[in-house]
C-alpha atoms as a PDB file:
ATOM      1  CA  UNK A   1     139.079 105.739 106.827  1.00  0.00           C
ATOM      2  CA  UNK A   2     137.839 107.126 110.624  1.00  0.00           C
ATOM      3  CA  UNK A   3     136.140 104.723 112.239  1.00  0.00           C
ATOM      4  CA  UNK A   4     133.232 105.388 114.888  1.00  0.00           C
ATOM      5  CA  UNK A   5     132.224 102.312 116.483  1.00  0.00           C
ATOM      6  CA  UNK A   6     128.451 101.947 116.803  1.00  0.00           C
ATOM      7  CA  UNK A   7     128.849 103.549 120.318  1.00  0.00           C
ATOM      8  CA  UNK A   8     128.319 107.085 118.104  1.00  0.00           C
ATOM      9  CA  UNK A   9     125.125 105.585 116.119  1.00  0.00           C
ATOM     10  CA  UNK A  10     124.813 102.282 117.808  1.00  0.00           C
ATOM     11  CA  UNK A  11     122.451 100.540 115.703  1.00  0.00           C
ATOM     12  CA  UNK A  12     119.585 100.515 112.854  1.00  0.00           C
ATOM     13  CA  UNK A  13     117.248  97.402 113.143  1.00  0.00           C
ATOM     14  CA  UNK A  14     115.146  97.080 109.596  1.00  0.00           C
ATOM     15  CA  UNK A  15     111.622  95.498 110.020  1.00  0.00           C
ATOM     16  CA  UNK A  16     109.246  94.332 107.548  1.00  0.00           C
ATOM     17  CA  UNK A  17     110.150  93.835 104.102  1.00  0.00           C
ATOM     18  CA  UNK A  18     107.371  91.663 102.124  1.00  0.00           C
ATOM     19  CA  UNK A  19     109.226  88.998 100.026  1.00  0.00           C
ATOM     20  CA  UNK A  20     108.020  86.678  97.913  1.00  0.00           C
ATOM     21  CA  UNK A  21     109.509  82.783  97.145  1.00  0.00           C
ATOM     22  CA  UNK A  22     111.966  83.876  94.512  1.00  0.00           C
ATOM     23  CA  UNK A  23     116.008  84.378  95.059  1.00  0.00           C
ATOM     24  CA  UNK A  24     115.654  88.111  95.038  1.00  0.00           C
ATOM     25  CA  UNK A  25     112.314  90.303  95.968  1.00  0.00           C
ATOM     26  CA  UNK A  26     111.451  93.778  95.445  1.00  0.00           C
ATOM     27  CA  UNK A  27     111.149  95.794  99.331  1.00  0.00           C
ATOM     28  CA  UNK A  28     107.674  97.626  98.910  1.00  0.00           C
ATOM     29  CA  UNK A  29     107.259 100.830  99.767  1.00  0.00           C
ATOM     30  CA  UNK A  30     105.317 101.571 103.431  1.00  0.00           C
ATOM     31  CA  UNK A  31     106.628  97.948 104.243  1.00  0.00           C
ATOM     32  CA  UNK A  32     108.540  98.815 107.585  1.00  0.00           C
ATOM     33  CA  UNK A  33     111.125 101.342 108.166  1.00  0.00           C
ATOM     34  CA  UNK A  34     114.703 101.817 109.994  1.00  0.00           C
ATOM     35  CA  UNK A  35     115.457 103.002 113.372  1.00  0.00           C
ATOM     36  CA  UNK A  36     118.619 104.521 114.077  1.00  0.00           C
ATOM     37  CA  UNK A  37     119.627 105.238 117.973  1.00  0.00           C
ATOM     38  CA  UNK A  38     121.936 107.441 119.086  1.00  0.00           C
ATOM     39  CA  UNK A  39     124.277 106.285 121.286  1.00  0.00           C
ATOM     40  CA  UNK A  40     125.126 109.451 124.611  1.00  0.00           C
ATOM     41  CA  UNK A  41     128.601 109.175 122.813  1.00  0.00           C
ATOM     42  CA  UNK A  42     127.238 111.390 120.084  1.00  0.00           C
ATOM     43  CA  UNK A  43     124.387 113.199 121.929  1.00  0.00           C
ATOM     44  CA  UNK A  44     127.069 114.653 124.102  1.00  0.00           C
ATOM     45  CA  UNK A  45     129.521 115.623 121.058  1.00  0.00           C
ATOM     46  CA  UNK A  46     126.138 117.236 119.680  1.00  0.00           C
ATOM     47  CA  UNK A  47     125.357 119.451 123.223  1.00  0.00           C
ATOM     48  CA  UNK A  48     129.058 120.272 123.389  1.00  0.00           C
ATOM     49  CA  UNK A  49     129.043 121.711 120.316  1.00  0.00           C
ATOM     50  CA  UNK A  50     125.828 123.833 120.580  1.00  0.00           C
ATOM     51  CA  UNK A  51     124.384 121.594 117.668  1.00  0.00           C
ATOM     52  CA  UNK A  52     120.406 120.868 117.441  1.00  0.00           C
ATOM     53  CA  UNK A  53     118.954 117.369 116.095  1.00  0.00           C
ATOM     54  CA  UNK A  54     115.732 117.584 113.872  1.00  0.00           C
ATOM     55  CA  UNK A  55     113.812 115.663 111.530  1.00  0.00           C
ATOM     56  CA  UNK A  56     113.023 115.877 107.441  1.00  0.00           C
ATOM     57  CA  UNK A  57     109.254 114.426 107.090  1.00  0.00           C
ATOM     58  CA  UNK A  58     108.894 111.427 106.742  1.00  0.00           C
ATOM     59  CA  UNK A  59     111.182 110.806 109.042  1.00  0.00           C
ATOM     60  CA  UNK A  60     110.020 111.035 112.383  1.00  0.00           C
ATOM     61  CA  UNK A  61     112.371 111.707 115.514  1.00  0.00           C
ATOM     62  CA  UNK A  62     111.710 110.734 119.300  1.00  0.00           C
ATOM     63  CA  UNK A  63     111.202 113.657 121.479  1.00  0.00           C
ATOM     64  CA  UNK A  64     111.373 110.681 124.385  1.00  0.00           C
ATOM     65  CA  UNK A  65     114.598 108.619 123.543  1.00  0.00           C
ATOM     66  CA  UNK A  66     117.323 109.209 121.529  1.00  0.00           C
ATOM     67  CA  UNK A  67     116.444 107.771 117.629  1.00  0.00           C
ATOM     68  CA  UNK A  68     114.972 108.348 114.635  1.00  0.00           C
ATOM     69  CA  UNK A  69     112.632 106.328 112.260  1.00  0.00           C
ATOM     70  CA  UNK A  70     112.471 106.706 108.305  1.00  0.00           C
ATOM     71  CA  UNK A  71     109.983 104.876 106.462  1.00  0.00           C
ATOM     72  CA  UNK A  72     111.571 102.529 103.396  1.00  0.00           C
ATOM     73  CA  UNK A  73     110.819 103.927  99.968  1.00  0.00           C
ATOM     74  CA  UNK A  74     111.464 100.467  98.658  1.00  0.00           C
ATOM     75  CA  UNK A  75     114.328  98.635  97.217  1.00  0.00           C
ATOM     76  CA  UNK A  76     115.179  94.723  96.357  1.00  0.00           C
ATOM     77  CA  UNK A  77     117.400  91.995  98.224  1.00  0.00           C
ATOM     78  CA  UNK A  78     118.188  88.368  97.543  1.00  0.00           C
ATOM     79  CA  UNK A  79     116.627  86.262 100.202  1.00  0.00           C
ATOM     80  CA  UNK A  80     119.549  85.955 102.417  1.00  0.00           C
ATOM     81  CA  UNK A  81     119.575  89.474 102.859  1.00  0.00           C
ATOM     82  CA  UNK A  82     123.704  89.910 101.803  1.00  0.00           C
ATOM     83  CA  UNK A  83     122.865  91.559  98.442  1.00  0.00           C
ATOM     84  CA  UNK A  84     120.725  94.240  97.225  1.00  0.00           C
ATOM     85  CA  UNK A  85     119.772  98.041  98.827  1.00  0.00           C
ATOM     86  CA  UNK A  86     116.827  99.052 100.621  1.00  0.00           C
ATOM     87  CA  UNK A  87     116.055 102.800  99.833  1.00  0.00           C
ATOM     88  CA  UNK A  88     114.240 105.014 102.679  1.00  0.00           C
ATOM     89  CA  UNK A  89     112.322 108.588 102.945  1.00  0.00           C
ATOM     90  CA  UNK A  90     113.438 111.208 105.130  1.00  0.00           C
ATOM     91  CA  UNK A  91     116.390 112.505 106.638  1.00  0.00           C
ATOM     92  CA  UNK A  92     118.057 114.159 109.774  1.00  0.00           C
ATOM     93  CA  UNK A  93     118.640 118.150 109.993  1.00  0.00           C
ATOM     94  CA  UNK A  94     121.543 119.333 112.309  1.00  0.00           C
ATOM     95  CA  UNK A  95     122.000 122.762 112.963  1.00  0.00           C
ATOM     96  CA  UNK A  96     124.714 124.643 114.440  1.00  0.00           C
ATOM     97  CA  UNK A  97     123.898 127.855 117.296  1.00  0.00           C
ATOM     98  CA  UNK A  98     125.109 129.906 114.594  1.00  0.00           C
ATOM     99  CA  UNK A  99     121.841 128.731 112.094  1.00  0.00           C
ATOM    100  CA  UNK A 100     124.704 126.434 109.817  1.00  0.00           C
ATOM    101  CA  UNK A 101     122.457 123.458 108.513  1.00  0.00           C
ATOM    102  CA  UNK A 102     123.607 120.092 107.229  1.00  0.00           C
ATOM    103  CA  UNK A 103     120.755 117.925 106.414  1.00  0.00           C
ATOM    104  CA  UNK A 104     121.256 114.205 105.297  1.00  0.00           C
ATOM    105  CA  UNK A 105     118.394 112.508 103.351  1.00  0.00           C
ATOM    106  CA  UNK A 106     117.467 109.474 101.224  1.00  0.00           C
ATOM    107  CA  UNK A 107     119.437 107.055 103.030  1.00  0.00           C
ATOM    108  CA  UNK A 108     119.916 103.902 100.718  1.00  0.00           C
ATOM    109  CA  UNK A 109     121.096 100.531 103.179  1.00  0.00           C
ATOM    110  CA  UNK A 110     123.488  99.145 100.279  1.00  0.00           C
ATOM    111  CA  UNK A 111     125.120  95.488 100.223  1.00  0.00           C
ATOM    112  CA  UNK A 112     127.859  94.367  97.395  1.00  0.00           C
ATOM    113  CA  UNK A 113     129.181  91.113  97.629  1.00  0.00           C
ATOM    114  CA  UNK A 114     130.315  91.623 101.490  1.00  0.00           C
ATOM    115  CA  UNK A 115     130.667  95.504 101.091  1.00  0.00           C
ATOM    116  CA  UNK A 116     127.422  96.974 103.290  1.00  0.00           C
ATOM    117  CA  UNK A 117     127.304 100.475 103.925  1.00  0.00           C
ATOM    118  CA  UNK A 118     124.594 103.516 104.460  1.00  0.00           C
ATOM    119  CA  UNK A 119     124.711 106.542 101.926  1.00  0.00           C
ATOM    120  CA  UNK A 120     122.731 109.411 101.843  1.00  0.00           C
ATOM    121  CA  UNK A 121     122.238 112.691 100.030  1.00  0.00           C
ATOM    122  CA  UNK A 122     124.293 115.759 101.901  1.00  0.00           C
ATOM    123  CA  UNK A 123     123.113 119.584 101.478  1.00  0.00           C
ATOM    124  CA  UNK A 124     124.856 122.042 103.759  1.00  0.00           C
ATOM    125  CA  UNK A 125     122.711 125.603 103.946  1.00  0.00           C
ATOM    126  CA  UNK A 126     120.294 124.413 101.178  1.00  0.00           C
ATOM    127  CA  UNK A 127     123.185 123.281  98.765  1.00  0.00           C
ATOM    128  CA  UNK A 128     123.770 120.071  97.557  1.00  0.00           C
ATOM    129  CA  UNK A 129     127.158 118.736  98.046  1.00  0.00           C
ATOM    130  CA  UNK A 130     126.175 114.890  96.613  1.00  0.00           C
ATOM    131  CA  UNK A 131     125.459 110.917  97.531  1.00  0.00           C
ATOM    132  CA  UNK A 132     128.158 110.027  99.827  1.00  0.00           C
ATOM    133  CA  UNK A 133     128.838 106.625 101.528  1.00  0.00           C
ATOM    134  CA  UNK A 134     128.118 108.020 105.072  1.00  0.00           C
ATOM    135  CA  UNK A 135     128.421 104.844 107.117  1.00  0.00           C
ATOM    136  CA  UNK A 136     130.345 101.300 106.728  1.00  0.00           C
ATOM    137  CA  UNK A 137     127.917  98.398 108.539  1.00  0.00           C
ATOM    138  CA  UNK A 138     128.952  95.558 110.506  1.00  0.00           C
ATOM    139  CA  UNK A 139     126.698  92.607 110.778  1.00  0.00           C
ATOM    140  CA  UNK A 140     126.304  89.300 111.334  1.00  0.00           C
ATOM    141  CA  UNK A 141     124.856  86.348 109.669  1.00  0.00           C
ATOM    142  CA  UNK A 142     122.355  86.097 112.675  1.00  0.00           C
ATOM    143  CA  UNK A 143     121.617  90.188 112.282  1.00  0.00           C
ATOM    144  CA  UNK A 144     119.358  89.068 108.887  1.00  0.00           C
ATOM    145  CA  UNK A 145     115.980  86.882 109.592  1.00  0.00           C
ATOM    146  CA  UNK A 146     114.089  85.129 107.185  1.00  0.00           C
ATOM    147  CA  UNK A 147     110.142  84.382 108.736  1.00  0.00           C
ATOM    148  CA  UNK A 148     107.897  81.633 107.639  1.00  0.00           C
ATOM    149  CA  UNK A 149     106.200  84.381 105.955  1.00  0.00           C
ATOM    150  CA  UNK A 150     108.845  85.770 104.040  1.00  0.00           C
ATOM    151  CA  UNK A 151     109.315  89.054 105.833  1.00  0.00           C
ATOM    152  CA  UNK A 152     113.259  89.417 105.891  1.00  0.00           C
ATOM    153  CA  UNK A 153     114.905  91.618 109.080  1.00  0.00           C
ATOM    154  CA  UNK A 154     117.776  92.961 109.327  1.00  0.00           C
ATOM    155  CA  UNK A 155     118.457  93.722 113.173  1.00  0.00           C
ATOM    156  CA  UNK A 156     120.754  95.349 115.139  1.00  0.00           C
ATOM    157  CA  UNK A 157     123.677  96.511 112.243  1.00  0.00           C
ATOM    158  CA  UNK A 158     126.404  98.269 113.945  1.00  0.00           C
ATOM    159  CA  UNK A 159     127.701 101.835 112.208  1.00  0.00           C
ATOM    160  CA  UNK A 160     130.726 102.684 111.357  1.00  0.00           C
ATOM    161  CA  UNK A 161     131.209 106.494 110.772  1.00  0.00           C
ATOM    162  CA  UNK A 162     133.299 107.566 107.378  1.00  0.00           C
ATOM    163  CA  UNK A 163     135.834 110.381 106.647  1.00  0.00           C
ATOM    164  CA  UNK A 164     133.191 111.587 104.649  1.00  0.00           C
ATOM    165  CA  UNK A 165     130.884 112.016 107.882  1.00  0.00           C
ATOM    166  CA  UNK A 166     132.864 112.986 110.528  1.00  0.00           C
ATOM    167  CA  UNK A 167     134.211 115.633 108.222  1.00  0.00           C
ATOM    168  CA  UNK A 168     130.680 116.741 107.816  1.00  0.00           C
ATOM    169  CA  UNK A 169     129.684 117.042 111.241  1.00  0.00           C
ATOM    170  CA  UNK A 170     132.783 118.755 111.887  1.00  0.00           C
ATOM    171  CA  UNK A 171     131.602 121.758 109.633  1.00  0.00           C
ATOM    172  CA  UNK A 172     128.835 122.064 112.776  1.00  0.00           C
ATOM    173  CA  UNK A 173     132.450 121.924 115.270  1.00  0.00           C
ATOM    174  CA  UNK A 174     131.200 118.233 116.390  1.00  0.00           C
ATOM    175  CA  UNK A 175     134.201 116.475 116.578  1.00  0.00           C
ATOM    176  CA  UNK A 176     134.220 112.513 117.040  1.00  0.00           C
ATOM    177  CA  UNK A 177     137.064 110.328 116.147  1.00  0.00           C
ATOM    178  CA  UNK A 178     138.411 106.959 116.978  1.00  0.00           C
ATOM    179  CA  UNK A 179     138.772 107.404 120.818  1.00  0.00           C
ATOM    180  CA  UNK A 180     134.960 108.499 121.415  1.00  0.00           C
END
């Protein structure tokens, strides 16, 4: 598997998931959302390649700084955080100079027994190609916060960028690999 250290998406900091006092909760809907920056790494791989960056409402991207926000849809996690998914609305739309589109949407934040990785749903011109695992995550014990209140975050998770990715973006001629 290709590897992209978070340089290329450097991080996605989850806030505000209501819990309750039980070993797993259910994440509400419209209780917080996930930020993903993009590191100059991938803007520049983007601007090389003549590729555009937009948003799929509800998602909502920063004309100021380099990141994008989706809402979560809801989910559930145990209360340490190391178990569960947290589902979110939205997406990102590339699109090449020559009008190619690949949009990725309904990202789902998925942890299994140590395995945590980002999918997401992949259409390229309007057709759906599938779920695919888009992202592995690195993280550390401190990256997930339980509150006094219950509110679990998950800060700061570092992305790793798939095969299944990079050969995506490369349909766009945006071409990252190991060394970026």
């Amino acid at each position: 598997m290709k590897k992209i250290f978070a340089r290329s998406l450097v991080a996605i900091g989850v806030a505000s998931a209501n819990v309750g006092a039980a070993p797993t909760v259910q994440v509400e809907g419209d209780s917080g959302g996930t930020t993903l920056y993009f590191s100059n790494t991938l803007l520049s791989a983007l601007d090389s390649a003549g590729v555009s960056v937009g948003d799929v409402e509800p998602a909502s991207l920063s004309s100021e700084k380099p990141r994008i926000r989706f809402p979560i849809a809801g989910g559930v996690l145990d209360l340490d955080g190391t178990l569960g998914e947290i589902d979110h609305a939205g997406g990102i739309q590339f699109t090449s100079g020559e009008g190619k589109t690949v949009t990725l949407h309904n990202f789902t934040i998925e942890a299994q027994s140590g395995d945590v990785f980002v999918s997401g749903v992949v259409e390229v011109d309007g057709d759906l190609v599938g779920r695919e695992r888009l992202f592995n995550v690195e993280h550390d014990a401190e990256d997930v916060e339980v509150d006094e209140d219950g509110e679990i975050r998950l800060r700061k998770l570092r992305l790793l960028i798939t095969t299944d990715a990079v050969s995506v973006l490369e349909m766009l001629g945006v071409m990252l690999n190991e060394n970026n």
